[in-house]
Protein backbone atom coordinates (compact mmCIF):
# COMPACT_ATOMS: atom_id res chain seq x y z
CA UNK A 1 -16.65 -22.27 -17.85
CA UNK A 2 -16.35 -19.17 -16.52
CA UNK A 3 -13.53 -18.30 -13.89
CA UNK A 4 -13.83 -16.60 -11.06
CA UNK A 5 -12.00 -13.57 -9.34
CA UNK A 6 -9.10 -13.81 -7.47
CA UNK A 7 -9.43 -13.57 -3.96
CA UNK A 8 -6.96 -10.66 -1.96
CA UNK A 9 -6.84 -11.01 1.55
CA UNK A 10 -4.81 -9.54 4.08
CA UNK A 11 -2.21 -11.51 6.23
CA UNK A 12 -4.47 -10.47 9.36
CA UNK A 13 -7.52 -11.54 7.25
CA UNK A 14 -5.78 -15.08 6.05
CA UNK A 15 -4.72 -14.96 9.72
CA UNK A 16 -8.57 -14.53 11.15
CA UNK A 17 -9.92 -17.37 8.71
CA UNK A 18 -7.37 -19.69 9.81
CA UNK A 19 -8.22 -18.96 13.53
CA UNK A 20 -11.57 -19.55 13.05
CA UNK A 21 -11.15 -22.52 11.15
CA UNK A 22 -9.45 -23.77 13.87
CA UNK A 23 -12.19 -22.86 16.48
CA UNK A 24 -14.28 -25.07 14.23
CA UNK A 25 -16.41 -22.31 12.40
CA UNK A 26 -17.63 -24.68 8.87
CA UNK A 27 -17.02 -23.16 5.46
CA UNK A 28 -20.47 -20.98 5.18
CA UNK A 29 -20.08 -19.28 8.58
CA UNK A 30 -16.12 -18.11 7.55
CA UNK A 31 -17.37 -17.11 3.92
CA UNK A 32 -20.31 -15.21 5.58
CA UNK A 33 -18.37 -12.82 7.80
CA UNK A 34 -15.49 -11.78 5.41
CA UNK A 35 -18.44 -11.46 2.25
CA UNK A 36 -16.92 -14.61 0.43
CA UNK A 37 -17.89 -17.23 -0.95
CA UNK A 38 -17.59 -20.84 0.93
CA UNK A 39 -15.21 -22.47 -1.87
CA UNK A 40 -13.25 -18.85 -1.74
CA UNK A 41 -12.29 -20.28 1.99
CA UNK A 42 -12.10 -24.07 0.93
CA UNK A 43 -9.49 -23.05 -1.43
CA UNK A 44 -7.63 -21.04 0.89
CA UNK A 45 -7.83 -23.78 3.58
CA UNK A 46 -7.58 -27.03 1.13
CA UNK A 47 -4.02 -25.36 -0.42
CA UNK A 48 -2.67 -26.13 3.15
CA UNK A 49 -4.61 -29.64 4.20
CA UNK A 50 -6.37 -27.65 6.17
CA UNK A 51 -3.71 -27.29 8.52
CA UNK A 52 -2.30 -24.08 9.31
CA UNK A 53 1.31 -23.05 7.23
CA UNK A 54 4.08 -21.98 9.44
CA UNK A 55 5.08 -18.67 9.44
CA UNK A 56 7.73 -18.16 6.62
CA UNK A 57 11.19 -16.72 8.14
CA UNK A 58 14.47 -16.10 6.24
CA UNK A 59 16.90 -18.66 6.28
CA UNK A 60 20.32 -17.61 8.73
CA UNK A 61 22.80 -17.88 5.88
CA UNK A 62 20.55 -15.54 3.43
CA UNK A 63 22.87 -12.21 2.45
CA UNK A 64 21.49 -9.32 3.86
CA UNK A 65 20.60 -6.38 1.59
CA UNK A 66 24.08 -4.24 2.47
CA UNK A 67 25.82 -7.56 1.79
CA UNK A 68 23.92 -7.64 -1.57
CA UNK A 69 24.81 -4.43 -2.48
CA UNK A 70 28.26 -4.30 -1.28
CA UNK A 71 28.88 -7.57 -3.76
CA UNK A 72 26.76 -5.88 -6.54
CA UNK A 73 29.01 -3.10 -6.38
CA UNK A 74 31.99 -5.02 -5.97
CA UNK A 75 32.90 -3.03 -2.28
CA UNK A 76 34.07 -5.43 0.06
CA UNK A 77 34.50 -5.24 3.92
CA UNK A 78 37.71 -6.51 5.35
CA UNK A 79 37.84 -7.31 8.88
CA UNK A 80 41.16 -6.84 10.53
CA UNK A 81 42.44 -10.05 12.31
């Protein structure tokens, strides 16, 4: 069986196939206008239920990178009281 190529879309492109999805474009029409094939998009769209992901944010107590680096070099900040 032979395997096909992977598929490298754009976050506006991902973005664009998910809004037409949702304006209730099928399969064949989405595949047509981005030059893909209609199980490229089912894939895409069947990985999520077909329901669009929410956008991904970092979590409040994640370090940011000077705190990272601060701790990676062992420098640490001391806030007077």
């Amino acid at each position: 069986m032979a395997q096909g190529k992977r598929t490298n879309l754009s976050g506006a492109q991902r973005s664009d196939i998910w809004g037409r999805w949702k304006a209730g474009q099928s399969l064949h029409e989405i595949g047509r206008a981005f030059g893909l094939a209609h199980t490229s998009i089912h894939c895409l769209l069947s990985r999520h239920g077909g329901i669009v992901p929410a956008a991904r944010r970092r979590s409040q107590l994640a370090l940011t990178l000077v705190e990272r680096e601060d701790i990676s070099r062992d420098r640490f900040r001391f806030v007077d009281s």
